[in-house]
C-alpha atoms as a PDB file:
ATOM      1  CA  UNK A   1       0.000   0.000   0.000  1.00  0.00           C
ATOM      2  CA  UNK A   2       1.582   3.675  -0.994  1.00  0.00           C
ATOM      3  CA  UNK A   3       0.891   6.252   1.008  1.00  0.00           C
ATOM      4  CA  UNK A   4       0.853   9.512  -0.172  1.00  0.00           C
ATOM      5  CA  UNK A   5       2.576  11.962   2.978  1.00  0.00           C
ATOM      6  CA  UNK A   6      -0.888  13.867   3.861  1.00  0.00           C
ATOM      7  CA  UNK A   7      -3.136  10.555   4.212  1.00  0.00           C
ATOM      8  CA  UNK A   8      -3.005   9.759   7.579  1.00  0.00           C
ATOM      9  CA  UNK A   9      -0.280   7.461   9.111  1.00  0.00           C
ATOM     10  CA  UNK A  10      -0.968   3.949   9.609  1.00  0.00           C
ATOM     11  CA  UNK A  11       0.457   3.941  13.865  1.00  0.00           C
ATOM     12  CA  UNK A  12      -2.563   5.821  14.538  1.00  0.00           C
ATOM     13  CA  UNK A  13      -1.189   9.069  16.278  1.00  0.00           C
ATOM     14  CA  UNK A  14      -3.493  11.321  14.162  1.00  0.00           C
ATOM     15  CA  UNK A  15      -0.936  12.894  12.614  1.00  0.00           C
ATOM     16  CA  UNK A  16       0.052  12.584   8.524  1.00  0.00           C
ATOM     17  CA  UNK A  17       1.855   9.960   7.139  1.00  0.00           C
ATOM     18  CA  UNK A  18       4.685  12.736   6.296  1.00  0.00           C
ATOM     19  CA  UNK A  19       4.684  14.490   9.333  1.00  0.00           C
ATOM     20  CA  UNK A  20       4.763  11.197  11.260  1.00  0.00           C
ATOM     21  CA  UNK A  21       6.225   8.222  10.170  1.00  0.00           C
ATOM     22  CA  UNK A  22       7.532   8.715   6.860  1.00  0.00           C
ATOM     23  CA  UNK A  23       9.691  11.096   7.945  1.00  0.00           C
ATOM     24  CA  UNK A  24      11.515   7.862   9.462  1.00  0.00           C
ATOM     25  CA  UNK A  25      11.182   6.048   6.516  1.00  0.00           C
ATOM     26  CA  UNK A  26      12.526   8.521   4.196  1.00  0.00           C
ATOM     27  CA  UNK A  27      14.998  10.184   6.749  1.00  0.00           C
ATOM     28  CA  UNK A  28      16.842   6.656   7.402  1.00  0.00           C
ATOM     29  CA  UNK A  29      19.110   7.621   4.737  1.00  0.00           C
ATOM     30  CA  UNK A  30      19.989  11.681   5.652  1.00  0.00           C
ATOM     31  CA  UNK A  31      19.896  10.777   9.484  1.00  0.00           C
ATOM     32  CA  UNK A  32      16.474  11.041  10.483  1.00  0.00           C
ATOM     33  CA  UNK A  33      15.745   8.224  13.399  1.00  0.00           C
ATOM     34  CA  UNK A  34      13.249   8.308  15.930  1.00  0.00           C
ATOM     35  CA  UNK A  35      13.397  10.213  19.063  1.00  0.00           C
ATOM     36  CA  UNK A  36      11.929   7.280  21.408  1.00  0.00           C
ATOM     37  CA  UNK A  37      11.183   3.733  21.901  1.00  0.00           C
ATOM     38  CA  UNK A  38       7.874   4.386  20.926  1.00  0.00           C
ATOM     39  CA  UNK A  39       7.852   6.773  17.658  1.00  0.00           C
ATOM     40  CA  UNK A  40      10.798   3.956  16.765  1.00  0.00           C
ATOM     41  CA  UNK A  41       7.883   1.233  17.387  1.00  0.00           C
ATOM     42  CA  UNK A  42       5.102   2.890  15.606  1.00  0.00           C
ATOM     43  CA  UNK A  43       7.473   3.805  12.676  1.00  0.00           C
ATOM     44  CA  UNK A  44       7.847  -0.236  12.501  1.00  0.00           C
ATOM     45  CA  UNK A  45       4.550  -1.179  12.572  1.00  0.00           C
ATOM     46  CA  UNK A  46       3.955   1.627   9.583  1.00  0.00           C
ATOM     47  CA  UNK A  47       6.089  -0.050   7.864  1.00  0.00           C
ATOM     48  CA  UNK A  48       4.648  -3.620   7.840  1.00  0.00           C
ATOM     49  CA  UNK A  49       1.477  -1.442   7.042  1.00  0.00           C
ATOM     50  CA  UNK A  50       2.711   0.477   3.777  1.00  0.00           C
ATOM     51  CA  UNK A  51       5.271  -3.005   3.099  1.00  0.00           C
ATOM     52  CA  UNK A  52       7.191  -3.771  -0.042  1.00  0.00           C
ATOM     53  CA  UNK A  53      10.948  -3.705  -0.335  1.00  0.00           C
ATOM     54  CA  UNK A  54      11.932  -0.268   0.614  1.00  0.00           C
ATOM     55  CA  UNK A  55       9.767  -1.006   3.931  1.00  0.00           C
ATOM     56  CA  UNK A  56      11.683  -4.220   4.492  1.00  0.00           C
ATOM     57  CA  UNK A  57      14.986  -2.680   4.293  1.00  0.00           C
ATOM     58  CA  UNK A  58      13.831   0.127   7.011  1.00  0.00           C
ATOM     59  CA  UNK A  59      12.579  -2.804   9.438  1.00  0.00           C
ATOM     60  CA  UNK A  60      16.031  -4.485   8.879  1.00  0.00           C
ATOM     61  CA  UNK A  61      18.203  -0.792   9.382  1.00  0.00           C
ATOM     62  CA  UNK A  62      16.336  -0.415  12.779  1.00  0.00           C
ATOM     63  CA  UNK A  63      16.826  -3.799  14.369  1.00  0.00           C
ATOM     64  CA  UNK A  64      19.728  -4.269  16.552  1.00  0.00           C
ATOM     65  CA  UNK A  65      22.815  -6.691  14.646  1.00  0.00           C
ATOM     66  CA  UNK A  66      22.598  -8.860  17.528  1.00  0.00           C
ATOM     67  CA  UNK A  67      18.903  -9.946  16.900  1.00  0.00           C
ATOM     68  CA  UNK A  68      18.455  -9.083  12.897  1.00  0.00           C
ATOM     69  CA  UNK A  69      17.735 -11.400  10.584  1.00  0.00           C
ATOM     70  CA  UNK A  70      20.006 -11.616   7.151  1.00  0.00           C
ATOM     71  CA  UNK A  71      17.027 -10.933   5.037  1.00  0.00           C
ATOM     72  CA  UNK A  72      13.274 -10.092   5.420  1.00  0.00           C
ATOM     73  CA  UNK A  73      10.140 -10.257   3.270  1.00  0.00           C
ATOM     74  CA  UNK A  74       6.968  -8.688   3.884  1.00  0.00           C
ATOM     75  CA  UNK A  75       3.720 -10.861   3.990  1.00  0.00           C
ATOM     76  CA  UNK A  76       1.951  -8.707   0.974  1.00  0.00           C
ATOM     77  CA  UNK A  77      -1.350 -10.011   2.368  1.00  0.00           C
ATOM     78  CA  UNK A  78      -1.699  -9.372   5.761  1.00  0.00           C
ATOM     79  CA  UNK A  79      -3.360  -6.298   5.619  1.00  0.00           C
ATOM     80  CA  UNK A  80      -2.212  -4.150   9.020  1.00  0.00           C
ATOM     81  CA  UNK A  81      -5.084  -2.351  10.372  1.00  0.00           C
ATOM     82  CA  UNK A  82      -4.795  -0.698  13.669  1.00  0.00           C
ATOM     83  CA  UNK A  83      -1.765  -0.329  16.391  1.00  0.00           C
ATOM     84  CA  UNK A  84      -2.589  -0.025  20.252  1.00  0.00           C
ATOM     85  CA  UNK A  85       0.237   0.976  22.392  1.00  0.00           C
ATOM     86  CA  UNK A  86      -0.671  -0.596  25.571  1.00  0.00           C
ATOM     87  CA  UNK A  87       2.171   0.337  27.962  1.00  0.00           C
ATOM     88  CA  UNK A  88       5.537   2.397  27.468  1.00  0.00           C
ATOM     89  CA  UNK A  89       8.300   1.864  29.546  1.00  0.00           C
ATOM     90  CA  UNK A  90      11.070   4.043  29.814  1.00  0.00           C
ATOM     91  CA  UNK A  91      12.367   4.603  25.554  1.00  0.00           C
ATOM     92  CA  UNK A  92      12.692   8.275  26.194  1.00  0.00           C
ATOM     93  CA  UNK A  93      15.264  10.931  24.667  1.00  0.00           C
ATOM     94  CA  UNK A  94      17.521  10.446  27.400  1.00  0.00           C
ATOM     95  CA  UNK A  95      16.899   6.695  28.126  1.00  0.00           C
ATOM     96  CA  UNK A  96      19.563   3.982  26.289  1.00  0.00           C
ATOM     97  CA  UNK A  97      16.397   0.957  26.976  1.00  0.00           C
ATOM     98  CA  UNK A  98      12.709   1.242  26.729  1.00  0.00           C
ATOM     99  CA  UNK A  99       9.713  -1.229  26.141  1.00  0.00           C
ATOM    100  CA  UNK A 100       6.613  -1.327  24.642  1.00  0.00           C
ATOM    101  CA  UNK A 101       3.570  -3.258  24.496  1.00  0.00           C
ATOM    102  CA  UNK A 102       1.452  -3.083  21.836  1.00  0.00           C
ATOM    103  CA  UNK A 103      -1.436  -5.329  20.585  1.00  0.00           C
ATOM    104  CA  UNK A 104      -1.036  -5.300  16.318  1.00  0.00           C
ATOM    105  CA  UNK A 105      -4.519  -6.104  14.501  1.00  0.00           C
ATOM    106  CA  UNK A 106      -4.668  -7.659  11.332  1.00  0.00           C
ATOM    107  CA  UNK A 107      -6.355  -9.371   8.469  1.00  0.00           C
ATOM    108  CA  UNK A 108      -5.396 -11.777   6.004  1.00  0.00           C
ATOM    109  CA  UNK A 109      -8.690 -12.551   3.541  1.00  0.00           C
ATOM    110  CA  UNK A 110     -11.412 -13.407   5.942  1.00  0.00           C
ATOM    111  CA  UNK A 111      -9.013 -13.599   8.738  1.00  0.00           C
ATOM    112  CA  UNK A 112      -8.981 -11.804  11.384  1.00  0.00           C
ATOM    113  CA  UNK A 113      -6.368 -11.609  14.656  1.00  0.00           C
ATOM    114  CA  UNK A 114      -4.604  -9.583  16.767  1.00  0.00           C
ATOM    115  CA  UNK A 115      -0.252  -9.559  17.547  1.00  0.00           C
ATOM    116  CA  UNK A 116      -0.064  -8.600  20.843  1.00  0.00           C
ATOM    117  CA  UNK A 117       4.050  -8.294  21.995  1.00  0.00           C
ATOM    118  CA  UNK A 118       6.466  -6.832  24.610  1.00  0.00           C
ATOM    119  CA  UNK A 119       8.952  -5.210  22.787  1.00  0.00           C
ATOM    120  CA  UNK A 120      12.557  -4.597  23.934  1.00  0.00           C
ATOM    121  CA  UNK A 121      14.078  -1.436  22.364  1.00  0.00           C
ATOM    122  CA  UNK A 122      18.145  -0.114  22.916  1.00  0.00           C
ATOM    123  CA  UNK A 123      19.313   3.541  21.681  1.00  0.00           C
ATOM    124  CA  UNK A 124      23.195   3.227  20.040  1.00  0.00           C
ATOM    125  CA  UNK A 125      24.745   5.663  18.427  1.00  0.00           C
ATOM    126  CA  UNK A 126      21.897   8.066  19.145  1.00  0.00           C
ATOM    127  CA  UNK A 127      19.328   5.683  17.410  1.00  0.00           C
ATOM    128  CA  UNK A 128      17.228   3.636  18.622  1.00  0.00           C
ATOM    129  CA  UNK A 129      17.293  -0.028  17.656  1.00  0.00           C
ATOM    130  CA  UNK A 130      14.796  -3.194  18.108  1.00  0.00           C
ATOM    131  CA  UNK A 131      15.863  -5.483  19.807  1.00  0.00           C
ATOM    132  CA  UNK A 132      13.872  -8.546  20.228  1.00  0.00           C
ATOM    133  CA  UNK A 133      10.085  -9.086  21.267  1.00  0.00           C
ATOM    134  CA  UNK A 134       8.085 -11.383  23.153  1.00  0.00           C
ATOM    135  CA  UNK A 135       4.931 -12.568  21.655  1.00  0.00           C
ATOM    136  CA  UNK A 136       1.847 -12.363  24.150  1.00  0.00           C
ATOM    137  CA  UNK A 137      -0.300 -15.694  23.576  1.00  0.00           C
ATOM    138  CA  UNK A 138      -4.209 -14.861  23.033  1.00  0.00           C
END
């Protein structure tokens, strides 16, 4: 799914695509990374929203060497359709950890379920970084 930068973003702050999370997933490349845990976690759930290739590669650029995979392809199916953040944890400007839960709901066809995970997040470098998540069984 494209998304133009004034539809509105997929993480469900309210705010545009461009003034929101695309400005992650175009930044990546001239610097741009998210100020917390959380805008890092709702920039990665965007992106498994808008998918394709150039969405895989941001996933993989913002998860931590120590837990990323070699390569990553997006489910084109799975259609992402609404991110709660449940609970925030530290993840701040100033913090170098942070966690958040979020519950992830999706459909596939006539499908319907919800991801809900505790994820771990680490700031290197002045970036934060996924680290690794814990699935929460439903």
């Amino acid at each position: 799914m494209a998304l133009d930068t004034d539809s509105r973003c997929p993480c469900g702050s309210g705010d545009t695509y461009g003034s929101c999370c695309g400005r992650f997933h175009q930044g990546r490349a001239h610097g741009a990374a998210a100020p917390t845990a959380e805008a890092l976690m709702r920039s990665r759930y965007s992106a498994f929203a808008v998918g394709g290739p150039e969405m895989a590669d941001y996933l993989l650029a913002t998860w931590h060497p120590s837990t990323r995979p070699a390569t990553l392809e997006l489910d084109g199916t799975t259609q992402w359709r609404r991110l709660d953040v449940v609970r925030v944890s530290a993840g701040g400007p100033f913090d170098t950890e942070g966690t958040v839960d979020f519950a992830a709901h999706w459909r596939d066809g006539a499908v319907r379920g919800v991801q809900r995970e505790h994820s771990r997040f680490v700031r290197e470098g002045g970036s934060w970084l996924y680290l690794d998540g814990e699935a929460d069984a439903d």
